[in-house]
C-alpha atoms as a PDB file:
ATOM      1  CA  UNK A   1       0.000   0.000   0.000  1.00  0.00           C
ATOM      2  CA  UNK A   2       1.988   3.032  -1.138  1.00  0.00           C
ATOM      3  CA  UNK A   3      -0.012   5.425   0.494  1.00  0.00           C
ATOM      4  CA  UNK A   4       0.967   4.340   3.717  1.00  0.00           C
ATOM      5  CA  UNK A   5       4.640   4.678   3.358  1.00  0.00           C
ATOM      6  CA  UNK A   6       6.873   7.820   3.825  1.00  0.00           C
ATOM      7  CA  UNK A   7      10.318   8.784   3.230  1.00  0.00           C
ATOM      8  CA  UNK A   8       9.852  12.731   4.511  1.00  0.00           C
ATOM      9  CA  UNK A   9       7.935  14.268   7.252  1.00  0.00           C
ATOM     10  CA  UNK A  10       7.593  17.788   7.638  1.00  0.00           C
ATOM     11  CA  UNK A  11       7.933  19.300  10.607  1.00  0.00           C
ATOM     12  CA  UNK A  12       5.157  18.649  13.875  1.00  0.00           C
ATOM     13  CA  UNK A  13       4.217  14.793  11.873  1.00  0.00           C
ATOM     14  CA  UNK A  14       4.430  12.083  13.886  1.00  0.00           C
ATOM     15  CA  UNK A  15       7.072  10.084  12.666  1.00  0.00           C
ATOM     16  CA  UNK A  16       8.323   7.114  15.000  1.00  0.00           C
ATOM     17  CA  UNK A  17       7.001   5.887  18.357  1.00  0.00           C
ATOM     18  CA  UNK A  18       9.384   3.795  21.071  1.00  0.00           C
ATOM     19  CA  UNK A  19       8.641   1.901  24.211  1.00  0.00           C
ATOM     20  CA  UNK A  20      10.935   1.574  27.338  1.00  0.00           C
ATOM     21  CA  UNK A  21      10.336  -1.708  28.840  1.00  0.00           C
ATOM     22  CA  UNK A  22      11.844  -4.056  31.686  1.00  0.00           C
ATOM     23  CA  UNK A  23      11.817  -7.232  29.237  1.00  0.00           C
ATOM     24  CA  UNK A  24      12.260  -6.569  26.100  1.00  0.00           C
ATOM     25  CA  UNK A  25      12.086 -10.487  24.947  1.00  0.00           C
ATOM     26  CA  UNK A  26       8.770 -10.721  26.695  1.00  0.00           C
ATOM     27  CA  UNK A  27       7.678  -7.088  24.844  1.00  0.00           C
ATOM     28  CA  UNK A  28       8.407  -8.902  21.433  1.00  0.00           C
ATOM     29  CA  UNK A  29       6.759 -11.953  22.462  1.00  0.00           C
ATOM     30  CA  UNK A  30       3.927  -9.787  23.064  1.00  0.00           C
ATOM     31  CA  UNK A  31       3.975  -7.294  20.097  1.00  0.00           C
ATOM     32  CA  UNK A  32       4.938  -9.850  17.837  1.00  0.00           C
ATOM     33  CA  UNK A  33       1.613 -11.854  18.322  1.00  0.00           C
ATOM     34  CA  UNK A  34      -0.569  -9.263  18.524  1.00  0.00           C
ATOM     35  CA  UNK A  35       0.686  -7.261  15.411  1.00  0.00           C
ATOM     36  CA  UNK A  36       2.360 -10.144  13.618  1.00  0.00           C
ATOM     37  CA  UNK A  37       5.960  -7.950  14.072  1.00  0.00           C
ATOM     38  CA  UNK A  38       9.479  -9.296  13.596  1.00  0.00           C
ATOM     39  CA  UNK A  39      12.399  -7.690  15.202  1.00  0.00           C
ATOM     40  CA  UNK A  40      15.998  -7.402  14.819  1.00  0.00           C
ATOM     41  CA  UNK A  41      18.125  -6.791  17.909  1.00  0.00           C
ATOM     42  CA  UNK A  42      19.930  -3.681  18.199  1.00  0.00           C
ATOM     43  CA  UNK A  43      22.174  -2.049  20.408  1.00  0.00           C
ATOM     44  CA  UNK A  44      22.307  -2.066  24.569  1.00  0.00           C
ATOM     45  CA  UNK A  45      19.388  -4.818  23.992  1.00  0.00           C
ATOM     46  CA  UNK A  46      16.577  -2.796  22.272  1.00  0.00           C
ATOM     47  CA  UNK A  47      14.920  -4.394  19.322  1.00  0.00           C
ATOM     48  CA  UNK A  48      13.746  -2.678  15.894  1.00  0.00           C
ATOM     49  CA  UNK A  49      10.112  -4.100  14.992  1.00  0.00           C
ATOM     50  CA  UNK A  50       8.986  -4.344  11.930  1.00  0.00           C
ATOM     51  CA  UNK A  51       5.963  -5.612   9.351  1.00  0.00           C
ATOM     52  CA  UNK A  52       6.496  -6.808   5.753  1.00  0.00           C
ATOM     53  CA  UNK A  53      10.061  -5.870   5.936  1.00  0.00           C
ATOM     54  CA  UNK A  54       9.557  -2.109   6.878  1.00  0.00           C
ATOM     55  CA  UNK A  55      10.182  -0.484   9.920  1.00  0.00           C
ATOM     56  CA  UNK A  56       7.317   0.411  12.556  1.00  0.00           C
ATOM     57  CA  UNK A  57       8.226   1.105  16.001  1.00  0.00           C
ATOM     58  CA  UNK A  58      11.205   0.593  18.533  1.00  0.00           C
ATOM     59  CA  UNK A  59      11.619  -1.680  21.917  1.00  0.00           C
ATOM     60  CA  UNK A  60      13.973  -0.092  24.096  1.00  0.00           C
ATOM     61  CA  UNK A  61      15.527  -1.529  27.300  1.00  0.00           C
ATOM     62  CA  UNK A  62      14.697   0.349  30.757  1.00  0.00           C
ATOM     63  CA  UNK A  63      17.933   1.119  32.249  1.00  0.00           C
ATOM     64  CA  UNK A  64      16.569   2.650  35.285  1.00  0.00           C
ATOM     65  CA  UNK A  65      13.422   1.151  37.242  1.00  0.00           C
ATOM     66  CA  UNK A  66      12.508   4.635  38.180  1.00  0.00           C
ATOM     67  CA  UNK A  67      11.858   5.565  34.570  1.00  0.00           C
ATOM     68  CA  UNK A  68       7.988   5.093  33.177  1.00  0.00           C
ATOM     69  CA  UNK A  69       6.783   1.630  31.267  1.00  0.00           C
ATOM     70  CA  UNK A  70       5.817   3.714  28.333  1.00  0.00           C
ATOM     71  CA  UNK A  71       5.288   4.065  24.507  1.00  0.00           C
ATOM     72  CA  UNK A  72       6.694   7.572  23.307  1.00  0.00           C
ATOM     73  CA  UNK A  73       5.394   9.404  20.120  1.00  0.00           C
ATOM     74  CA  UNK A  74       8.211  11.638  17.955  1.00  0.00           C
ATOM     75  CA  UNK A  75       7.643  14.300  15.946  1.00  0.00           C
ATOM     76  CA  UNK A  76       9.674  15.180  13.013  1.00  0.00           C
ATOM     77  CA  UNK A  77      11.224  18.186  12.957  1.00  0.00           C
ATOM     78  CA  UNK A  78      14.630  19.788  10.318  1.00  0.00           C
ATOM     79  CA  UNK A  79      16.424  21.162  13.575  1.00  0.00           C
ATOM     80  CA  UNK A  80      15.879  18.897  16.739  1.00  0.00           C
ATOM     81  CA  UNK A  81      18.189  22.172  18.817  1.00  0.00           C
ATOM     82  CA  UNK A  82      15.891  25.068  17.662  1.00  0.00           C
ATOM     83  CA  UNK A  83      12.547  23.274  18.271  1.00  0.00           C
ATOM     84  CA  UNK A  84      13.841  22.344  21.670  1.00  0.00           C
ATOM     85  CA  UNK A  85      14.396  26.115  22.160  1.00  0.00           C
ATOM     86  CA  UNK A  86      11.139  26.755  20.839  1.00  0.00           C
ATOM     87  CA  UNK A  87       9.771  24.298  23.750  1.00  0.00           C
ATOM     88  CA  UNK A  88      11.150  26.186  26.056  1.00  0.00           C
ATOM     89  CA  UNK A  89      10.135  29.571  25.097  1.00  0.00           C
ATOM     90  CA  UNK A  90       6.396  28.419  24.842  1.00  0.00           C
ATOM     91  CA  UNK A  91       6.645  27.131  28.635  1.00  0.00           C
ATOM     92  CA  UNK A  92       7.634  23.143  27.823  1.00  0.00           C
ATOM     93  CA  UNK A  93      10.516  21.369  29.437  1.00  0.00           C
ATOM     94  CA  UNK A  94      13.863  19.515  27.591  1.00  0.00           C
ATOM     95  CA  UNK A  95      14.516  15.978  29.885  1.00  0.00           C
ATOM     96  CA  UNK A  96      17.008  14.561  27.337  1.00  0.00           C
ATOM     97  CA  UNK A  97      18.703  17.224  25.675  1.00  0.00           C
ATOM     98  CA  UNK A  98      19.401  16.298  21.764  1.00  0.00           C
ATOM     99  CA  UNK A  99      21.229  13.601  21.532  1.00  0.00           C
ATOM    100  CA  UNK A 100      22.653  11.517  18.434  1.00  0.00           C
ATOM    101  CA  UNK A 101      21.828   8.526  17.642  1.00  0.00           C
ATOM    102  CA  UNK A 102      24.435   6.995  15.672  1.00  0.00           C
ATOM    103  CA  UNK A 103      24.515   8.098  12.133  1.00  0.00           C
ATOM    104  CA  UNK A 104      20.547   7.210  12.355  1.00  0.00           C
ATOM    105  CA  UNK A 105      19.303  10.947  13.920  1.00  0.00           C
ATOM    106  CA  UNK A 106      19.004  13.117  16.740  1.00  0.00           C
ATOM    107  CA  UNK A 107      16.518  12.844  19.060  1.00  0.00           C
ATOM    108  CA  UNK A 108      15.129  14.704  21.949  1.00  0.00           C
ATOM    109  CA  UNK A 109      12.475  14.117  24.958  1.00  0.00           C
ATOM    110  CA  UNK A 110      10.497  17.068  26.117  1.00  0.00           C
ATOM    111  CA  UNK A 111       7.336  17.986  27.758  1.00  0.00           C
ATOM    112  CA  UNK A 112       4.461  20.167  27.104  1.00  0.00           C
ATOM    113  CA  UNK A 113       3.166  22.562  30.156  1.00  0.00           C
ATOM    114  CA  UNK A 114       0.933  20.062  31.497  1.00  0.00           C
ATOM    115  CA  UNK A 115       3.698  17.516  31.836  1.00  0.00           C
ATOM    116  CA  UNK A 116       2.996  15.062  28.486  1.00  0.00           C
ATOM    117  CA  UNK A 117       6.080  13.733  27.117  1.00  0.00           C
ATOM    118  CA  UNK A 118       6.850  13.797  23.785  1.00  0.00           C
ATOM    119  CA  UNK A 119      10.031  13.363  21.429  1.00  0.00           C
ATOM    120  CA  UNK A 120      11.705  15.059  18.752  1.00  0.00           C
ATOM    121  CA  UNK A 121      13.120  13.096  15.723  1.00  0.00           C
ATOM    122  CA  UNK A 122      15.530  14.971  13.120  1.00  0.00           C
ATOM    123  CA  UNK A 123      16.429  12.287  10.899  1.00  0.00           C
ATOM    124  CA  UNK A 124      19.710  11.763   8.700  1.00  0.00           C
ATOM    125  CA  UNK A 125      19.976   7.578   7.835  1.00  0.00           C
ATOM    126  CA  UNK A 126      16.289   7.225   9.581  1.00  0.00           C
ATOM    127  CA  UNK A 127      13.548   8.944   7.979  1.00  0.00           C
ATOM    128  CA  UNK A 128      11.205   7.503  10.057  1.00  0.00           C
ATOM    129  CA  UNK A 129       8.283   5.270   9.901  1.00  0.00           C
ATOM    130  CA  UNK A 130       8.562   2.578   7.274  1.00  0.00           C
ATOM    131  CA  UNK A 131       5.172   2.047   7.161  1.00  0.00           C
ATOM    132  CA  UNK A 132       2.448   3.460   9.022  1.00  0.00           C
ATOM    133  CA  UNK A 133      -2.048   3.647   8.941  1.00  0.00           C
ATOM    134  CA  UNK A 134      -1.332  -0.278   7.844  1.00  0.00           C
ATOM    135  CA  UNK A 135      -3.310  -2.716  10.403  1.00  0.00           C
ATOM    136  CA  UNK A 136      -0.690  -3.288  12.820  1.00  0.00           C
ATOM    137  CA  UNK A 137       1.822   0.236  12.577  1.00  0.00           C
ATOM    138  CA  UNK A 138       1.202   3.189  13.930  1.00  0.00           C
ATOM    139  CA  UNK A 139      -2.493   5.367  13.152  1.00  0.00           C
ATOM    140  CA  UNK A 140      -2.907   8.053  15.244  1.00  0.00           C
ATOM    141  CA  UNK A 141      -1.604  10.197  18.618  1.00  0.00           C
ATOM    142  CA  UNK A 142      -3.886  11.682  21.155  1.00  0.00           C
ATOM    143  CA  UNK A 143      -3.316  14.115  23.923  1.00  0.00           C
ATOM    144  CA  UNK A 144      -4.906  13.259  26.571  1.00  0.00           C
ATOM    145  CA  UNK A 145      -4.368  16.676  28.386  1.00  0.00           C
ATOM    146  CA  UNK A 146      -5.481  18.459  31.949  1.00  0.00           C
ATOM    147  CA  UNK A 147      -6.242  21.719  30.081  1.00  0.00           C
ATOM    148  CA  UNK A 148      -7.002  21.325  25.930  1.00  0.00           C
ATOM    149  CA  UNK A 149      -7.063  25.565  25.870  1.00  0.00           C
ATOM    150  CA  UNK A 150      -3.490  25.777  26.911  1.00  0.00           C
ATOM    151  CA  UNK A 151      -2.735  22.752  24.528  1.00  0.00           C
ATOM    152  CA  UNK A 152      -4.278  23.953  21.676  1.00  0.00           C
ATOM    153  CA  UNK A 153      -2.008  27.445  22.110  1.00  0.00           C
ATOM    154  CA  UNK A 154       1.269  25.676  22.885  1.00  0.00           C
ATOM    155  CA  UNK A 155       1.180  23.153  19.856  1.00  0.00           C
ATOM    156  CA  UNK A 156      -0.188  25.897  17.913  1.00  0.00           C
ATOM    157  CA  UNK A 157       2.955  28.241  18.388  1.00  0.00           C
ATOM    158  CA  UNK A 158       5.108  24.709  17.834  1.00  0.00           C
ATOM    159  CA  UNK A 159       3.591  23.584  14.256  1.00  0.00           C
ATOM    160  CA  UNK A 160       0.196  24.957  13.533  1.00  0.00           C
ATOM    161  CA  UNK A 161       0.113  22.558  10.334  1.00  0.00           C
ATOM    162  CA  UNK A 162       0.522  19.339  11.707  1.00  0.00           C
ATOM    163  CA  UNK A 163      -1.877  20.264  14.297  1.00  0.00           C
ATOM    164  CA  UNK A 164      -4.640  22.328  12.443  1.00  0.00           C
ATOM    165  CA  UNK A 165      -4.065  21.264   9.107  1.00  0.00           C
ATOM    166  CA  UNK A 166      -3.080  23.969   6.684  1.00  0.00           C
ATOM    167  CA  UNK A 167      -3.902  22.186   3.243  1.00  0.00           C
ATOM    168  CA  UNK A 168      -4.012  18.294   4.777  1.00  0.00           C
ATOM    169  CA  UNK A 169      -5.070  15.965   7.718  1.00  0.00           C
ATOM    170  CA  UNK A 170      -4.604  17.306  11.331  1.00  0.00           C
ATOM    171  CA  UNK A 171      -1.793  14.507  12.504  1.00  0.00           C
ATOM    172  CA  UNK A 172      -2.765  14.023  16.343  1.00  0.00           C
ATOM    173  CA  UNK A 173      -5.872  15.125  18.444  1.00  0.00           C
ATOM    174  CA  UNK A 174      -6.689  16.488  21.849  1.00  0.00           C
ATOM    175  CA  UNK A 175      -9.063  15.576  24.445  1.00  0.00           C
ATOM    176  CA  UNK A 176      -9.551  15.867  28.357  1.00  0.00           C
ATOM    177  CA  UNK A 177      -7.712  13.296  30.095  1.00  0.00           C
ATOM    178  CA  UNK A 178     -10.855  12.221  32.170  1.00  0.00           C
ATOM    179  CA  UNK A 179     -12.133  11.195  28.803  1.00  0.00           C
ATOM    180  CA  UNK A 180     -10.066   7.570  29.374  1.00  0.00           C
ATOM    181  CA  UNK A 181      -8.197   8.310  32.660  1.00  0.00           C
ATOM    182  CA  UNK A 182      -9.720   9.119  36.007  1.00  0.00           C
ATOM    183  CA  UNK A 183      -9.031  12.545  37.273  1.00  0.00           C
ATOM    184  CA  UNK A 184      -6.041  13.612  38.635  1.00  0.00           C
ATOM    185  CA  UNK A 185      -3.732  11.250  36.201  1.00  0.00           C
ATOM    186  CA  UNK A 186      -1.343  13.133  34.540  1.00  0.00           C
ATOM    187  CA  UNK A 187      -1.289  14.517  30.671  1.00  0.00           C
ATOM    188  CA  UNK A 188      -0.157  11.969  28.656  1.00  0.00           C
ATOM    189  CA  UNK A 189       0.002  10.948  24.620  1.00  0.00           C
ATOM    190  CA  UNK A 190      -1.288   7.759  23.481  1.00  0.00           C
ATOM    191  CA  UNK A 191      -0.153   6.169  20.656  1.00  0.00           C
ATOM    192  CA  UNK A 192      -2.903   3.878  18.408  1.00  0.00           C
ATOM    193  CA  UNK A 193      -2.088   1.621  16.116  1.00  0.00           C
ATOM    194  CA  UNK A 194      -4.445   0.270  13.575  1.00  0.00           C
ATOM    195  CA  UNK A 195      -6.450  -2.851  13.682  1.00  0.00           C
ATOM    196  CA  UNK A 196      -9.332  -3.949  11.350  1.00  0.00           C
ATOM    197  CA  UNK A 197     -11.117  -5.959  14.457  1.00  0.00           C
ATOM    198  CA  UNK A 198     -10.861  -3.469  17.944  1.00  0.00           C
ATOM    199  CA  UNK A 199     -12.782  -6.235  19.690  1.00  0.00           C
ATOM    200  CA  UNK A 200     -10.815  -9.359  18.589  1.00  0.00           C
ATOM    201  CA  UNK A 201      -7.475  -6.888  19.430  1.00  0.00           C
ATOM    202  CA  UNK A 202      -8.925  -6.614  22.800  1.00  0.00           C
ATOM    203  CA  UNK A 203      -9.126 -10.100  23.356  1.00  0.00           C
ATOM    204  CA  UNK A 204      -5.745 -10.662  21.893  1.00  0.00           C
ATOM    205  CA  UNK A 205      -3.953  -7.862  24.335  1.00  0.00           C
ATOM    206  CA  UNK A 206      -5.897  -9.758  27.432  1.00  0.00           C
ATOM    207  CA  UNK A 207      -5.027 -13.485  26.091  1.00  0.00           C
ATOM    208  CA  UNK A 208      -1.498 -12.046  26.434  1.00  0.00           C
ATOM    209  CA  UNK A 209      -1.564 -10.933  29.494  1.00  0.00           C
ATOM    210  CA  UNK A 210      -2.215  -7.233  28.915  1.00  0.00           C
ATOM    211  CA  UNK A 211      -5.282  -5.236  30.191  1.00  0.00           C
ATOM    212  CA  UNK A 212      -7.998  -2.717  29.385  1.00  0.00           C
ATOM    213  CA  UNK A 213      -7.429   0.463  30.298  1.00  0.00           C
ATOM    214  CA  UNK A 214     -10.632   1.457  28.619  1.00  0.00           C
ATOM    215  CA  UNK A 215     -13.512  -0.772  26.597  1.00  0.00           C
ATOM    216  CA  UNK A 216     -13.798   0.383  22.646  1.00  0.00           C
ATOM    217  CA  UNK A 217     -15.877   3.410  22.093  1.00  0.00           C
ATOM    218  CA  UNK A 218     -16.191   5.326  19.326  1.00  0.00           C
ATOM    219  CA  UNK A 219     -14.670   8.623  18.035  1.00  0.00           C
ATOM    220  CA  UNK A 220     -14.796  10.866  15.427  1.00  0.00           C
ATOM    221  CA  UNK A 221     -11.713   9.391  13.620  1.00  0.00           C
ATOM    222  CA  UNK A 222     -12.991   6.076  14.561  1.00  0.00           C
ATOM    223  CA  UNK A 223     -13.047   3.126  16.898  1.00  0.00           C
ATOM    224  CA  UNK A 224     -10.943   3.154  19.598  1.00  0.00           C
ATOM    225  CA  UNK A 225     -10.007   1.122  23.020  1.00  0.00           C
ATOM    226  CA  UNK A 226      -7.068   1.726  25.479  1.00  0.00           C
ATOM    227  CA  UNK A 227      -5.422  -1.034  26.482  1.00  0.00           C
ATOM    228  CA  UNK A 228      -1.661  -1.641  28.605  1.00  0.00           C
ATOM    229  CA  UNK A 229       0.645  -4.370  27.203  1.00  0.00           C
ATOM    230  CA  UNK A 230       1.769  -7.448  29.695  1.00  0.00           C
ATOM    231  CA  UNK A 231       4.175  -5.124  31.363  1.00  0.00           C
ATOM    232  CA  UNK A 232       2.359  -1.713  31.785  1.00  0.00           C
ATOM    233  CA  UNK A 233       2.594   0.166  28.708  1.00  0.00           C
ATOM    234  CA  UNK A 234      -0.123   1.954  27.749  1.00  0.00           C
ATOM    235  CA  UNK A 235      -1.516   2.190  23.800  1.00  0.00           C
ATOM    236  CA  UNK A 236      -4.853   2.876  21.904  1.00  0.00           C
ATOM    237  CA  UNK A 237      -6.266  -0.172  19.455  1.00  0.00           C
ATOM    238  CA  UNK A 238      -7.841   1.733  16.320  1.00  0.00           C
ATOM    239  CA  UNK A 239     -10.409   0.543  13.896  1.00  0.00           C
ATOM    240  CA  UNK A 240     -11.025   2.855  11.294  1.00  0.00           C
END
């Protein structure tokens, strides 16, 4: 499906997700039945996943206990040190200053005011996503937020495209965090990946030994239920 594949993102796209777990042999286990991904081991003991031979996501190895179980989103961006002063000037917060990543790209982890965690991706040998909006890759990000007014003016100053449009799709939403989370827990992105079946997905996460964070409801881009994987990570299950 050629429409699902990119080599460029412009800047504010979503254009990898990660996850830090505590096993990552029992996180491809996991991911690999319930999205049919294979995996090639990388350094420090991460894992690249991958469908049909293109790339889809990242398994990283916690090094520290302390840190979060938790899939990341990364936006794409020409000039990961600018847009991390950017952040800062529109009230965010840098945790891992930009960093290289071999001769792949730079990244960078930062927050938004209300705390959510994102990253930022500028890509040399890595573009990105080898596939994505395919059942089983990556289909959307959400904020899940404490105040969408202050969202919607941060992002806005950060890449009005991606997030209003400006000629295509919006690339990620926003929404109160009670709308999935009880009150009180923190901002957060989830990332959804795309399934043709939400409820048989469900079942698949559980028969795993994941759990549901929240039962499929619908949205206006489509299906959607929250689920945790069998170590804690949280994601969103999308049926479009």
């Amino acid at each position: 499906m050629a429409e699902n594949r990119a080599s460029e993102y412009r800047e504010g796209v979503p254009c990898w997700v990660d996850v830090q777990l505590p096993d990552v042999e029992a996180g491809k286990r996991f991911y690999g039945e319930l999205f049919g991904w294979t995996f090639e081991d990388t350094d420090g003991g991460s894992a690249l996943a991958r469908l049909g031979g293109a790339d889809v996501a990242g398994l990283g190895r916690k090094t520290d206990g302390r840190m979060p179980t938790v899939w990341t989103v990364y936006f794409a961006t020409p000039d990961v040190y600018a847009f991390t002063r950017r952040i800062i000037a529109a009230g965010g917060h840098v945790l891992l200053e930009p960093v290289p990543v071999r001769d792949l790209g730079t990244a960078a982890q930062v927050t938004d005011p209300q705390g959510a965690v994102f990253g930022l991706w500028q890509a040399a040998a890595r573009r990105g996503f080898g596939v994505r909006h395919a059942p089983g890759t990556f289909a959307w990000a959400q904020l899940y937020t404490s105040d969408t007014d202050a969202a919607n003016v941060f992002y806005s100053q950060l890449f009005t495209d991606a997030l209003f449009g400006a000629g295509a799709a919006p690339t990620f939403g926003r929404a109160p965090v009670t709308e999935v989370f009880a009150a009180g827990m923190p901002s957060q992105f989830v990332v959804h990946f795309r399934t043709g079946d939400v409820e048989a997905a469900v079942g698949a996460v559980q028969q795993l030994g994941g759990r549901v964070q929240a039962p499929p409801f619908s949205t206006s881009y489509g299906k959607v239920a929250v689920v945790t994987d069998n170590q804690g990570a949280s994601f969103a299950l999308l049926q479009r």
